[in-house]
C-alpha atoms as a PDB file:
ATOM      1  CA  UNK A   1     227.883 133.709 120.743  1.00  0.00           C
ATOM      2  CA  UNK A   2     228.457 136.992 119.565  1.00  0.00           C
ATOM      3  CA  UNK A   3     225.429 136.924 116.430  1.00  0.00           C
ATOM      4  CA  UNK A   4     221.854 136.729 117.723  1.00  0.00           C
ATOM      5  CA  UNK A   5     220.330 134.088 116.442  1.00  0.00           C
ATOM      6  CA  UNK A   6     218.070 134.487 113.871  1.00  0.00           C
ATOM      7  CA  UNK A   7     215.443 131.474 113.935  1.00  0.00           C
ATOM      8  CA  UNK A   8     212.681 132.934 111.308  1.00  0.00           C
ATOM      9  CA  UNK A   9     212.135 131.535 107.814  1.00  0.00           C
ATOM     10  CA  UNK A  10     211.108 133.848 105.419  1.00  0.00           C
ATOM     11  CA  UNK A  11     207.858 132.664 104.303  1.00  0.00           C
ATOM     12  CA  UNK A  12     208.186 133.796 101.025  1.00  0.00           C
ATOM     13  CA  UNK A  13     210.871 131.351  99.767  1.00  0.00           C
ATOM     14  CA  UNK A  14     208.851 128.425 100.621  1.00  0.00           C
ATOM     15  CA  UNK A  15     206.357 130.477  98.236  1.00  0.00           C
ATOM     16  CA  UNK A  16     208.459 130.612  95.499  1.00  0.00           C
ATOM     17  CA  UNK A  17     209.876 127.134  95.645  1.00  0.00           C
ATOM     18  CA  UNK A  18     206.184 125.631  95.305  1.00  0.00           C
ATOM     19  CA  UNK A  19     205.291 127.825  92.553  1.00  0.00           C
ATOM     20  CA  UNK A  20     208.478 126.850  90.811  1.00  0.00           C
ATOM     21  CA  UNK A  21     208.321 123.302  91.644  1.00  0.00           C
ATOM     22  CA  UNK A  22     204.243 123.170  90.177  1.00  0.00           C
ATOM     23  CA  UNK A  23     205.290 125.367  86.956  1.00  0.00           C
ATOM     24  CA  UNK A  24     207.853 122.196  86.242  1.00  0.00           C
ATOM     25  CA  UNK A  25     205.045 119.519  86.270  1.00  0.00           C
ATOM     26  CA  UNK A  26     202.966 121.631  84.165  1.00  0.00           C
ATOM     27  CA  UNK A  27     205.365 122.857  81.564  1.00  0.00           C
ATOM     28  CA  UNK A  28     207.196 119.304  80.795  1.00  0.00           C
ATOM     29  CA  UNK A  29     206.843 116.169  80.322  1.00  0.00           C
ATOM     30  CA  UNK A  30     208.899 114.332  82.340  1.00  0.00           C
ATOM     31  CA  UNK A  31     210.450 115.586  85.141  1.00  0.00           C
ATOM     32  CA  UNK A  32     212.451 113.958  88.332  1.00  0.00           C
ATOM     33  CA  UNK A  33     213.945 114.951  90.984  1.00  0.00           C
ATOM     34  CA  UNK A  34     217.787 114.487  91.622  1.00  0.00           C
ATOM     35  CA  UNK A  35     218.296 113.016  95.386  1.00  0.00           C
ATOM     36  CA  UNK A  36     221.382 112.917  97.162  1.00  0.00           C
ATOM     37  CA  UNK A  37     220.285 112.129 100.515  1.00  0.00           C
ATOM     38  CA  UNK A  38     221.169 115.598 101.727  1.00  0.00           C
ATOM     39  CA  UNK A  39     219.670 118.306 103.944  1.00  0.00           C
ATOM     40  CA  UNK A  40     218.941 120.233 100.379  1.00  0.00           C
ATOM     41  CA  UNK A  41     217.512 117.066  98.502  1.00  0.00           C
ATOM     42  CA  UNK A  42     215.620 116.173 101.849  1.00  0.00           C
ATOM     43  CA  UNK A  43     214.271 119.791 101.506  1.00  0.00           C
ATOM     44  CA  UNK A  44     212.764 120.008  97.795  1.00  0.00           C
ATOM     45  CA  UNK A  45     211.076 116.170  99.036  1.00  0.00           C
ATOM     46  CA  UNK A  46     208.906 118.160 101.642  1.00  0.00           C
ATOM     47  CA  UNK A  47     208.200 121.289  99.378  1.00  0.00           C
ATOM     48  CA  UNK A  48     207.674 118.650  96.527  1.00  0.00           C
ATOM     49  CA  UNK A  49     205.013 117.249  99.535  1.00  0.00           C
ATOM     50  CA  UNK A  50     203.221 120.813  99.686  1.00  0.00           C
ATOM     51  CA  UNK A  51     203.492 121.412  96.278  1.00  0.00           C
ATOM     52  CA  UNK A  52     201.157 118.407  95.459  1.00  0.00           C
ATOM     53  CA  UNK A  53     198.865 117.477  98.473  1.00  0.00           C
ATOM     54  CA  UNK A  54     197.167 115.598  98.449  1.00  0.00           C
ATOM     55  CA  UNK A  55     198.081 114.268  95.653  1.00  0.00           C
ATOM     56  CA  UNK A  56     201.357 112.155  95.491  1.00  0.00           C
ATOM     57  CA  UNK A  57     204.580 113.603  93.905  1.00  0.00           C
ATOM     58  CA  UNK A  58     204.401 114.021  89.996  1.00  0.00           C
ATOM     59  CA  UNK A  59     208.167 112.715  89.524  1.00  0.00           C
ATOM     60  CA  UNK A  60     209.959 109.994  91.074  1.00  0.00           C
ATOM     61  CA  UNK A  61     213.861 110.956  93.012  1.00  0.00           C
ATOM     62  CA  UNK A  62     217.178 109.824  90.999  1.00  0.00           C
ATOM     63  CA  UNK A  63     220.247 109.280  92.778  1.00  0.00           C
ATOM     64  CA  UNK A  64     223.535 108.623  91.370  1.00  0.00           C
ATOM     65  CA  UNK A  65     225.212 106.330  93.793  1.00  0.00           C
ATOM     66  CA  UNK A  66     229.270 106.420  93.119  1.00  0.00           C
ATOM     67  CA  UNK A  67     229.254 103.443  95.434  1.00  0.00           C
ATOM     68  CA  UNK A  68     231.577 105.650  97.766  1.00  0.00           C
ATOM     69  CA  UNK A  69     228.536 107.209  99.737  1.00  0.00           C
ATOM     70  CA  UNK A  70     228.261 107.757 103.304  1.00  0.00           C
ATOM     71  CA  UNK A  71     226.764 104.769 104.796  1.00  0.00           C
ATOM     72  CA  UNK A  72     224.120 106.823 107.011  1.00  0.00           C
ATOM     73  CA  UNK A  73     223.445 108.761 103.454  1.00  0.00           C
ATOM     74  CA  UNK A  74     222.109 105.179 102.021  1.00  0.00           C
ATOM     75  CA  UNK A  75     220.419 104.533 105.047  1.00  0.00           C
ATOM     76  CA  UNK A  76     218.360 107.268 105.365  1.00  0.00           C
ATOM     77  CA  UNK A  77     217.913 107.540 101.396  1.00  0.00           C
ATOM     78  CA  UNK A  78     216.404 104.187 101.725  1.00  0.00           C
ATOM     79  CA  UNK A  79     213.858 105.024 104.705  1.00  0.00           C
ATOM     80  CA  UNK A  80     213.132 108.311 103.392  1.00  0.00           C
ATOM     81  CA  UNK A  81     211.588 106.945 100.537  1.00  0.00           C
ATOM     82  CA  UNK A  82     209.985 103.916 102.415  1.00  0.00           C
ATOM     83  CA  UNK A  83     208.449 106.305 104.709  1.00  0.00           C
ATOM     84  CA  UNK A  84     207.178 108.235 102.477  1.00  0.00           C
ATOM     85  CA  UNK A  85     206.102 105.843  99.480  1.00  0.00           C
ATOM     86  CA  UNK A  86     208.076 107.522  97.009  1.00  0.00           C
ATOM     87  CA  UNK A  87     209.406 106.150  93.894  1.00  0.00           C
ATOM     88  CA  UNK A  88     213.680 105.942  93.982  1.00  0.00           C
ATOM     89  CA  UNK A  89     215.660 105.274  90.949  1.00  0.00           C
ATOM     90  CA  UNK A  90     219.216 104.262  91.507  1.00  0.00           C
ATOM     91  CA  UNK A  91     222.101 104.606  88.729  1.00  0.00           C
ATOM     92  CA  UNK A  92     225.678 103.301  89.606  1.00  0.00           C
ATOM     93  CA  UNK A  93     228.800 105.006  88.558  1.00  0.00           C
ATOM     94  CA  UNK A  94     230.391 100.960  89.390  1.00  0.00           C
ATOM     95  CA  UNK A  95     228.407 100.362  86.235  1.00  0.00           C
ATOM     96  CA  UNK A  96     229.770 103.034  83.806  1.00  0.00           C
ATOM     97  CA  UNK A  97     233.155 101.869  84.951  1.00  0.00           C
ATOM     98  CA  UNK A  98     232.562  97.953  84.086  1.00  0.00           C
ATOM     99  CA  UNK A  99     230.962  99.237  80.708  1.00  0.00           C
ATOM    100  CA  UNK A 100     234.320 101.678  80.200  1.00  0.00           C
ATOM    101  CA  UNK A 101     232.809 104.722  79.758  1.00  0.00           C
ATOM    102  CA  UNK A 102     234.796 106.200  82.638  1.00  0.00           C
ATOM    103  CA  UNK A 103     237.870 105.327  84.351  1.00  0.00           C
ATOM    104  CA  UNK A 104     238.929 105.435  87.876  1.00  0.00           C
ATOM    105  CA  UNK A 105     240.553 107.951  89.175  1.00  0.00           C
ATOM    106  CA  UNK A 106     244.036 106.687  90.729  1.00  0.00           C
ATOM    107  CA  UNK A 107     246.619 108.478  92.991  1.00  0.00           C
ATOM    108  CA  UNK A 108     246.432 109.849  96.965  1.00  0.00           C
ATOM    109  CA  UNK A 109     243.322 112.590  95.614  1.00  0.00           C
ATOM    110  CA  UNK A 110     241.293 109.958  93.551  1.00  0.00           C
ATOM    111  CA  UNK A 111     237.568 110.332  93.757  1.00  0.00           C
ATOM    112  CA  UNK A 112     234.135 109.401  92.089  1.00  0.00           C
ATOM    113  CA  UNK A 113     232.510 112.447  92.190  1.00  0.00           C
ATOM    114  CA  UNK A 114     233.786 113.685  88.857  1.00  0.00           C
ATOM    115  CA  UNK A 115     232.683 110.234  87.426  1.00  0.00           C
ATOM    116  CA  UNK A 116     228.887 110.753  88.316  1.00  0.00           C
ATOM    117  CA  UNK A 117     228.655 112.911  85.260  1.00  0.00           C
ATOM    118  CA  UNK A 118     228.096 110.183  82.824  1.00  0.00           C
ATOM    119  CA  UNK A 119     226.182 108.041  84.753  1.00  0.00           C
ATOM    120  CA  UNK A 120     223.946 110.607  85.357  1.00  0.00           C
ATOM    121  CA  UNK A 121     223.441 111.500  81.626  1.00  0.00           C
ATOM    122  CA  UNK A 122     222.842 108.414  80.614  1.00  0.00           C
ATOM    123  CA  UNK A 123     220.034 108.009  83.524  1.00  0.00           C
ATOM    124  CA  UNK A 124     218.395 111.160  81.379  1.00  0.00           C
ATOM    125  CA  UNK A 125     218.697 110.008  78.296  1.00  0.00           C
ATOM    126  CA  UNK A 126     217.547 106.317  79.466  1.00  0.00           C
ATOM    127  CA  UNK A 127     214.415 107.825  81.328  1.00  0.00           C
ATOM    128  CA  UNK A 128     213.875 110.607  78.353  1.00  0.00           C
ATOM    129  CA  UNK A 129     214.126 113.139  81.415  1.00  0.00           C
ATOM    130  CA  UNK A 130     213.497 116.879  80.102  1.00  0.00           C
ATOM    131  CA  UNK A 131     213.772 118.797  83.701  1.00  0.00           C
ATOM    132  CA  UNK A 132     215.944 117.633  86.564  1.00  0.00           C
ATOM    133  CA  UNK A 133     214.897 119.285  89.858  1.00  0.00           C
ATOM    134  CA  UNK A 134     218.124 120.043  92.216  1.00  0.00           C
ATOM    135  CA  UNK A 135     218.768 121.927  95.127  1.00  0.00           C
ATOM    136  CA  UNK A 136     221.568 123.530  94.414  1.00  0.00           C
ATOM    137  CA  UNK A 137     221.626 127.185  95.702  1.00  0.00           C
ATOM    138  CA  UNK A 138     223.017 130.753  94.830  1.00  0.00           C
ATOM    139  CA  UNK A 139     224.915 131.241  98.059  1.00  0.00           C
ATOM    140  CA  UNK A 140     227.359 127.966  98.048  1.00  0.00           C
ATOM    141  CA  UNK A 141     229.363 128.373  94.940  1.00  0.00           C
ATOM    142  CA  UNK A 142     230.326 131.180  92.078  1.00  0.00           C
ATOM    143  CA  UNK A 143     229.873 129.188  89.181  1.00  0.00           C
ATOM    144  CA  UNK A 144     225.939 127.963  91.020  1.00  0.00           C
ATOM    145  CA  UNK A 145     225.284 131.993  91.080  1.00  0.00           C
ATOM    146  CA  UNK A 146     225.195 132.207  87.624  1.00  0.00           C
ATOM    147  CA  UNK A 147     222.607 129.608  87.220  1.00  0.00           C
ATOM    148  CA  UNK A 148     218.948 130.713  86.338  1.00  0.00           C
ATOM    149  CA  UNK A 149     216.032 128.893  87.894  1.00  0.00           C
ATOM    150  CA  UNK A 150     215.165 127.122  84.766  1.00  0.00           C
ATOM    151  CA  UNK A 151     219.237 126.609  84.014  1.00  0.00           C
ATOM    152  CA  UNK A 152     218.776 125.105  80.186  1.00  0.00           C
ATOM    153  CA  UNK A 153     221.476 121.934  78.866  1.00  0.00           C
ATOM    154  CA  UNK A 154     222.356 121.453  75.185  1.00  0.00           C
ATOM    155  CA  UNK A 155     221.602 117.609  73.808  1.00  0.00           C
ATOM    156  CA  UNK A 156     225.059 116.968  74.969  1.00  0.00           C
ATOM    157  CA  UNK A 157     223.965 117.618  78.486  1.00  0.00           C
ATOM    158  CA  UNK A 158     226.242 120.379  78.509  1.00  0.00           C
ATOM    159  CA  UNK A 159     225.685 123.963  79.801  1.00  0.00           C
ATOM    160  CA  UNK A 160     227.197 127.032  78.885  1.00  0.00           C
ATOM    161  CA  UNK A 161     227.054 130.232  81.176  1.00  0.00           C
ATOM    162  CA  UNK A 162     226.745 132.941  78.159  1.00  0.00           C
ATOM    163  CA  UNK A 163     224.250 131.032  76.890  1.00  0.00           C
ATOM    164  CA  UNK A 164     221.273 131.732  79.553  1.00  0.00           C
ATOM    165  CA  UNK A 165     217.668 133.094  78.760  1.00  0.00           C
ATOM    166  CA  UNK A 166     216.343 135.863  80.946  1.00  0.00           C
ATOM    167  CA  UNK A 167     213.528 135.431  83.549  1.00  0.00           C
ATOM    168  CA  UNK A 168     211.839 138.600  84.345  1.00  0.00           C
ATOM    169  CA  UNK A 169     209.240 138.727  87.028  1.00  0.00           C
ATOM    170  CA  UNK A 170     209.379 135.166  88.015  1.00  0.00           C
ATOM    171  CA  UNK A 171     208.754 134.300  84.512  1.00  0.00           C
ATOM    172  CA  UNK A 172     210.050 130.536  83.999  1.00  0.00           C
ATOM    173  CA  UNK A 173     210.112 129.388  80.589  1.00  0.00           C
ATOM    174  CA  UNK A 174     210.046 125.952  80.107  1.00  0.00           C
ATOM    175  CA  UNK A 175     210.412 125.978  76.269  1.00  0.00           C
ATOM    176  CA  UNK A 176     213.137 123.522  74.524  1.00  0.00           C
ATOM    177  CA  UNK A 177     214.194 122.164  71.590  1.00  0.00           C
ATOM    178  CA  UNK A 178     214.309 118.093  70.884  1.00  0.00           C
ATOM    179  CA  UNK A 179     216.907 116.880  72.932  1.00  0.00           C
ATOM    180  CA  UNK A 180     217.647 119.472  75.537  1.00  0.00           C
ATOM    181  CA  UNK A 181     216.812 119.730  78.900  1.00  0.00           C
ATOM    182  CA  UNK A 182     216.545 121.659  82.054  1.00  0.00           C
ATOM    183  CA  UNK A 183     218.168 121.974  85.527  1.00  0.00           C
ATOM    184  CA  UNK A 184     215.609 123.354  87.900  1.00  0.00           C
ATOM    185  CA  UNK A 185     216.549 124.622  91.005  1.00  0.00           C
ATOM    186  CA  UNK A 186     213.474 125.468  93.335  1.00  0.00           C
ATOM    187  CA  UNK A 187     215.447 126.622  96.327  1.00  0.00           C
ATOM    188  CA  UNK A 188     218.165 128.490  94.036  1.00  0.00           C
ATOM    189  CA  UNK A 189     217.342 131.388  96.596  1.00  0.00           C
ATOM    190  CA  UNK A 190     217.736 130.158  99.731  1.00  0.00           C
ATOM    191  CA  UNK A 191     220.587 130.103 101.656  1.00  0.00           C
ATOM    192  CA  UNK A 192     222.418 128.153 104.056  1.00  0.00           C
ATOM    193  CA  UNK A 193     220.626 129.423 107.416  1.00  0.00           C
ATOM    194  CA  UNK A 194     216.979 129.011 105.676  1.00  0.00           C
ATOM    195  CA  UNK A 195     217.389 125.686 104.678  1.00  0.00           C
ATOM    196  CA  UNK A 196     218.410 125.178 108.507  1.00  0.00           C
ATOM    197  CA  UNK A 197     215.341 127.169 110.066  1.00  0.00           C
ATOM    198  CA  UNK A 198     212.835 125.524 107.215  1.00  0.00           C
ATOM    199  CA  UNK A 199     214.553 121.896 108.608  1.00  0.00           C
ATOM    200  CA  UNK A 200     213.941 123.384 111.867  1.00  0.00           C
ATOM    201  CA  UNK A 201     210.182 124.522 111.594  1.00  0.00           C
ATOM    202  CA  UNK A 202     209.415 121.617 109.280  1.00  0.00           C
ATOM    203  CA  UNK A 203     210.920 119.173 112.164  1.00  0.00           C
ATOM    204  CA  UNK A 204     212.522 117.076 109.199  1.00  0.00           C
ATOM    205  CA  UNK A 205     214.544 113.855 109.968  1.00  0.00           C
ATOM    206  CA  UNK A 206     218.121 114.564 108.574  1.00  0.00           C
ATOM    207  CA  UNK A 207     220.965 111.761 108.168  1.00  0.00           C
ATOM    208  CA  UNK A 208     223.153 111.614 111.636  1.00  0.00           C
ATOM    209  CA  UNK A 209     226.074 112.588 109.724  1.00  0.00           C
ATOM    210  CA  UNK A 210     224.933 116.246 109.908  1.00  0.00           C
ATOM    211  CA  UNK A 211     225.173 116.223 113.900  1.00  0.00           C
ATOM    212  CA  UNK A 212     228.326 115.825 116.224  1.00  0.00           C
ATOM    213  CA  UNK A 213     229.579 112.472 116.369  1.00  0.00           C
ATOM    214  CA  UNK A 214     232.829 110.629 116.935  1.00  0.00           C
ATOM    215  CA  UNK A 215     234.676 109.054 113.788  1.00  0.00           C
ATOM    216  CA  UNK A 216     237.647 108.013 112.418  1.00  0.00           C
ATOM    217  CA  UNK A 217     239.332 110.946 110.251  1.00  0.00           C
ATOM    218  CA  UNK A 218     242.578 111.794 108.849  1.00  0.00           C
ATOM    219  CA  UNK A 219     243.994 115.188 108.760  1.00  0.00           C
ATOM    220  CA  UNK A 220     245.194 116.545 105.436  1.00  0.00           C
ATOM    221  CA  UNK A 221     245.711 119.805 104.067  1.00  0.00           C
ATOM    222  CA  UNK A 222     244.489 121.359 106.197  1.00  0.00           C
ATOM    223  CA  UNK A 223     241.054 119.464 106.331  1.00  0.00           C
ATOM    224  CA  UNK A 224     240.104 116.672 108.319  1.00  0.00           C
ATOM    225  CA  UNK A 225     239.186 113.856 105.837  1.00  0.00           C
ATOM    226  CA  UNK A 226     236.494 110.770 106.892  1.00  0.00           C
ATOM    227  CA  UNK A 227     238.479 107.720 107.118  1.00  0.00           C
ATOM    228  CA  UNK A 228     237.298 105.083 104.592  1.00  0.00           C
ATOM    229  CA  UNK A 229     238.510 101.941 102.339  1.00  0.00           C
ATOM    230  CA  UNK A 230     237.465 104.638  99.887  1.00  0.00           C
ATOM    231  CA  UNK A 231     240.584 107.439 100.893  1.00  0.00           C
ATOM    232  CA  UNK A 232     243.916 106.682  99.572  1.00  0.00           C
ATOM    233  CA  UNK A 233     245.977 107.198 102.441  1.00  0.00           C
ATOM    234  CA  UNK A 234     249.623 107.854 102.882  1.00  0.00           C
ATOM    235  CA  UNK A 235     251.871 106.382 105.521  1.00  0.00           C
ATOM    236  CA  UNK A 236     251.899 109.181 107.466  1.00  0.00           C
ATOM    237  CA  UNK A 237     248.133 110.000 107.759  1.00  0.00           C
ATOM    238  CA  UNK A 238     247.271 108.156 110.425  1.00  0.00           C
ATOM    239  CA  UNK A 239     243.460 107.953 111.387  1.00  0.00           C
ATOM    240  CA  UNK A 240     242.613 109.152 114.670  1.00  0.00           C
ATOM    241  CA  UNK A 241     239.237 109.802 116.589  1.00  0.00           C
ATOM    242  CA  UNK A 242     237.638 113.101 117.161  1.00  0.00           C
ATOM    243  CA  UNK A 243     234.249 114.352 117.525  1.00  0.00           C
ATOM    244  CA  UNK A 244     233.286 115.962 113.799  1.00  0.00           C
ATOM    245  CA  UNK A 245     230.073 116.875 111.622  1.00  0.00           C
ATOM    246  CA  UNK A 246     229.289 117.820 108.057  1.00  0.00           C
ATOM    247  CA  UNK A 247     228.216 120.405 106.534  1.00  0.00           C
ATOM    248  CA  UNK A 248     227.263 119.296 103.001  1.00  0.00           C
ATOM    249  CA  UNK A 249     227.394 115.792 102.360  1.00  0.00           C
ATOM    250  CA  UNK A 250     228.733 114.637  99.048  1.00  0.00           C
ATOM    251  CA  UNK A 251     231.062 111.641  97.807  1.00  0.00           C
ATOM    252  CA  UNK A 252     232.846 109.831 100.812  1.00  0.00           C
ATOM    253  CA  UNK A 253     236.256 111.159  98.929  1.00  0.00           C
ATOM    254  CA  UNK A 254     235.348 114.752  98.724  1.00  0.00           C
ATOM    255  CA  UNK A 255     233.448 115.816 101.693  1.00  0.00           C
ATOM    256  CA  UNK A 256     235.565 117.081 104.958  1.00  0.00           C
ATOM    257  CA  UNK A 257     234.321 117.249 108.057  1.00  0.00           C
ATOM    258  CA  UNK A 258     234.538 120.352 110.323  1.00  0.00           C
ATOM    259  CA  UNK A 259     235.400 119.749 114.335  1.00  0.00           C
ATOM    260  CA  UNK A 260     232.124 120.502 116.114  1.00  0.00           C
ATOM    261  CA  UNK A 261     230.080 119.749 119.468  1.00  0.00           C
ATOM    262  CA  UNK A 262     226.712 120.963 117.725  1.00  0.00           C
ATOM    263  CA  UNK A 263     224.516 118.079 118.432  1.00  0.00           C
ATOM    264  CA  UNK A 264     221.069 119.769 118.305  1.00  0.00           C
ATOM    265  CA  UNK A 265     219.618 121.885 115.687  1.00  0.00           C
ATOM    266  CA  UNK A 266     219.681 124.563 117.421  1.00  0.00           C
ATOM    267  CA  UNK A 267     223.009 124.311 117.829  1.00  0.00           C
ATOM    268  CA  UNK A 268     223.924 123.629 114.228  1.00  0.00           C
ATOM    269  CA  UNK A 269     222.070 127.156 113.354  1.00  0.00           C
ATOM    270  CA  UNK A 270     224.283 128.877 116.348  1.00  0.00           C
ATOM    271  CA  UNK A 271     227.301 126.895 114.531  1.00  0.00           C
ATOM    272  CA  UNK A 272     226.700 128.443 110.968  1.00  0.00           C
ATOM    273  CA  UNK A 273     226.349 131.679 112.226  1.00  0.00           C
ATOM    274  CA  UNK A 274     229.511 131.894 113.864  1.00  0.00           C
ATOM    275  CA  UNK A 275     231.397 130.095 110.926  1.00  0.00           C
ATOM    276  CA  UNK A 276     233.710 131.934 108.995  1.00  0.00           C
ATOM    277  CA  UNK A 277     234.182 129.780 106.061  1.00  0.00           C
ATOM    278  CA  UNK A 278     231.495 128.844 103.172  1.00  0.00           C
ATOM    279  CA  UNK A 279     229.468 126.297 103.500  1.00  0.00           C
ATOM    280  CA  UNK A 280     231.432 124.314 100.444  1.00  0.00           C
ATOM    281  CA  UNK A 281     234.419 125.132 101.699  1.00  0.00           C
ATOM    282  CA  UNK A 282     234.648 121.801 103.038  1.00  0.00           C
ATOM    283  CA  UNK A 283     233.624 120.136  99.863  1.00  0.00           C
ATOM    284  CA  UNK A 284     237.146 118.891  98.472  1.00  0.00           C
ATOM    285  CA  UNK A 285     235.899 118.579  95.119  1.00  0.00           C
ATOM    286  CA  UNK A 286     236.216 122.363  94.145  1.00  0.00           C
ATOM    287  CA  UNK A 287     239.765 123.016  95.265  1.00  0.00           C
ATOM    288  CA  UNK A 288     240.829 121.525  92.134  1.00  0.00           C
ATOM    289  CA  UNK A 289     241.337 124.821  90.447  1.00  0.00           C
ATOM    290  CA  UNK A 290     239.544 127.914  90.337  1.00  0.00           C
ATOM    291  CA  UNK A 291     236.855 126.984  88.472  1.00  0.00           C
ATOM    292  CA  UNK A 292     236.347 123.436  89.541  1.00  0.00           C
ATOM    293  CA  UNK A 293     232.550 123.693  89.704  1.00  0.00           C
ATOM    294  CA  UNK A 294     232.244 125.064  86.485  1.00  0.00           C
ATOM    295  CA  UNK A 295     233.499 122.945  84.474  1.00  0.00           C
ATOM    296  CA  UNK A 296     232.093 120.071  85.789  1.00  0.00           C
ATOM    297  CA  UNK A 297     228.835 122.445  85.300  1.00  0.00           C
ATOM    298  CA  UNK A 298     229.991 122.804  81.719  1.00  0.00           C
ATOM    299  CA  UNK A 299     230.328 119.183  81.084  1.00  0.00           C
ATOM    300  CA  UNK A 300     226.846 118.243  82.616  1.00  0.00           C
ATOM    301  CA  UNK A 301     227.386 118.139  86.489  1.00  0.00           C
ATOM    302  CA  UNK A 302     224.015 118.392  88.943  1.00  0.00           C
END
C-alpha cells in the first residue's frame, strides 16, 4: 500500500449525528427510520442506540423490500432487529405492482429500484410519517451534496433542490406545513472511510456480502454483475465464479460487485483507500443519465 492507513474516527461526527438524531424525536411527531440492511442503515441503528440509552429507540426501521434483495441483506435485516428488539416495518414493491400503481420494468437493464418510490410513499402517507431518517451521505453522489440535514418534501413527496432552507450553526429546523415531510440525514457528513473506522471501533456485525467471497457473476459493461433469477441475461453473458465484494449494497439488479481479496476489516479500509473509483460507482442505478439520482430525488427517492 502506498496510503498510510488512517484508522481514527473523528469523534466529532458521532457528536453531531446524536444531536441530530435527538433534535428529530423532539421536533416531530412521528419519525422512522429508513433501513436497508446496509453498512450506513446498520450505522444510524447504533447511533440511534447512543442517542437514546437507555431508553429504547423512539421510531421503529422501514424497509422497502423490491423483493429482488440480496439474500444475506434479508438475513441479517431480520437478526438485526431480533437481536436488538427493534420494531421492523416491511412494505413490498410486489404489492404496488399487483395493485398497478407501477409497472415492471422489462428489457436486458430492467430493475426495481426505480419502483421503490411509490411504495415507499405510500408507507409515509399510511404511517402519517413526518421525518424519515436515512443515511445517505455528502461524499457518494452530486445530487446527495446538495441535500441539507433536514432535506424538506412537498405533500407530493417530491423535493426540489432550489427550494432548500438554510441551516446556520447547526441550526435544524423542523418546521412544516400539513402534509410535508422531512428527509433527515444524521451521517450526511461522514464519509466513506468513517463509516468504515466507526464499523471498526464500534465492532458492528455487517452482512457477509460486504467481505470477499466467491459467487456467481456476469461481466457486463464493464462491471461485474451478481448472477440472479433477478438479471436479465443475454446469451452471451455467461456466469462464471470469481472471488468479489460490495461496496454499497442496493437492489440485486443495480449493485456491481468489485473483484477483491479484502476479507477483514482491516482490509476493506486498506481497500478503499487505494480505490480509485467512488464508492457508487458501482451502483448501476445512476448510470442512467447524468442526473440519475436526482431525479429519482425529485420524484421522492430515499
Amino acid at each position: 500500500m502506498t496510503h498510510q492507513i488512517n484508522w481514527e474516527f473523528p469523534q466529532a461526527l458521532e457528536d453531531e449525528a446524536i444531536y441530530i438524531l435527538r433534535e428529530t424525536a423532539a421536533q416531530f411527531e412521528k419519525p422512522v427510520l429508513l433501513f436497508s440492511g446496509g453498512k450506513d442503515s446498520i450505522t444510524l441503528v447504533r447511533l440511534a442506540q447512543k442517542a437514546f440509552y437507555p431508553g429504547k429507540v423512539p421510531f421503529a426501521l422501514l424497509h422497502v423490500d423490491t423483493g429482488h434483495n440480496f439474500p444475506e441483506t434479508i438475513q441479517f435485516r431480520d437478526w438485526l432487529v431480533n437481536n436488538l428488539g427493534l420494531d421492523l416495518i416491511v412494505r413490498n414493491v410486489q404489492d404496488s405492482i399487483d395493485q398497478g400503481k407501477v409497472q415492471e420494468e422489462t428489457g436486458k437493464y430492467a430493475s426495481r429500484n426505480a419502483l421503490q418510490t411509490v411504495t415507499l410513499l405510500d408507507a409515509i402517507e399510511e404511517g402519517k410519517f413526518d421525518a424519515c431518517i436515512g443515511g445517505a451521505r455528502r461524499d457518494e453522489e452530486k445530487a446527495r451534496a446538495k441535500e441539507r440535514i433536514f432535506s424538506v418534501r412537498d405533500e407530493f413527496g417530491q423535493w426540489n433542490a432550489k427550494m432548500q432552507r438554510p441551516e446556520l450553526f447547526d441550526i435544524l429546523n423542523g418546521k412544516i406545513n400539513i402534509g410535508e415531510n422531512v428527509r433527515v440525514f444524521p451521517i450526511s457528513n461522514w464519509t466513506e472511510l468513517d463509516v468504515w473506522n466507526y464499523i471498526r471501533r464500534e465492532k458492528l456485525e455487517i452482512p457477509s456480502i460486504y467481505f470477499a467471497h466467491e459467487r456467481e457473476i456476469i461481466e457486463r459493461d464493464g462491471l461485474y454483475w451478481p448472477y440472479s433469477s433477478y438479471l436479465n441475461t443475454t446469451a452471451d453473458e455467461v456466469p462464471f465464479r470469481q472471488k468479489v465484494r460490495f461496496r454499497t449494497v442496493g437492489d440485486m439488479t443495480c449493485t456491481a460487485a468489485v473483484l477483491s481479496e479484502a476479507d477483514k476489516l482491516e482490509d476493506i479500509i486498506a481497500e478503499i483507500m487505494e480505490a480509485k473509483i467512488s464508492e457508487r460507482g458501482a451502483r448501476i442505478d445512476d448510470k442512467r443519465s447524468e442526473a440519475a439520482m436526482e431525479k429519482r430525488k425529485q420524484a421522492g427517492y430515499f
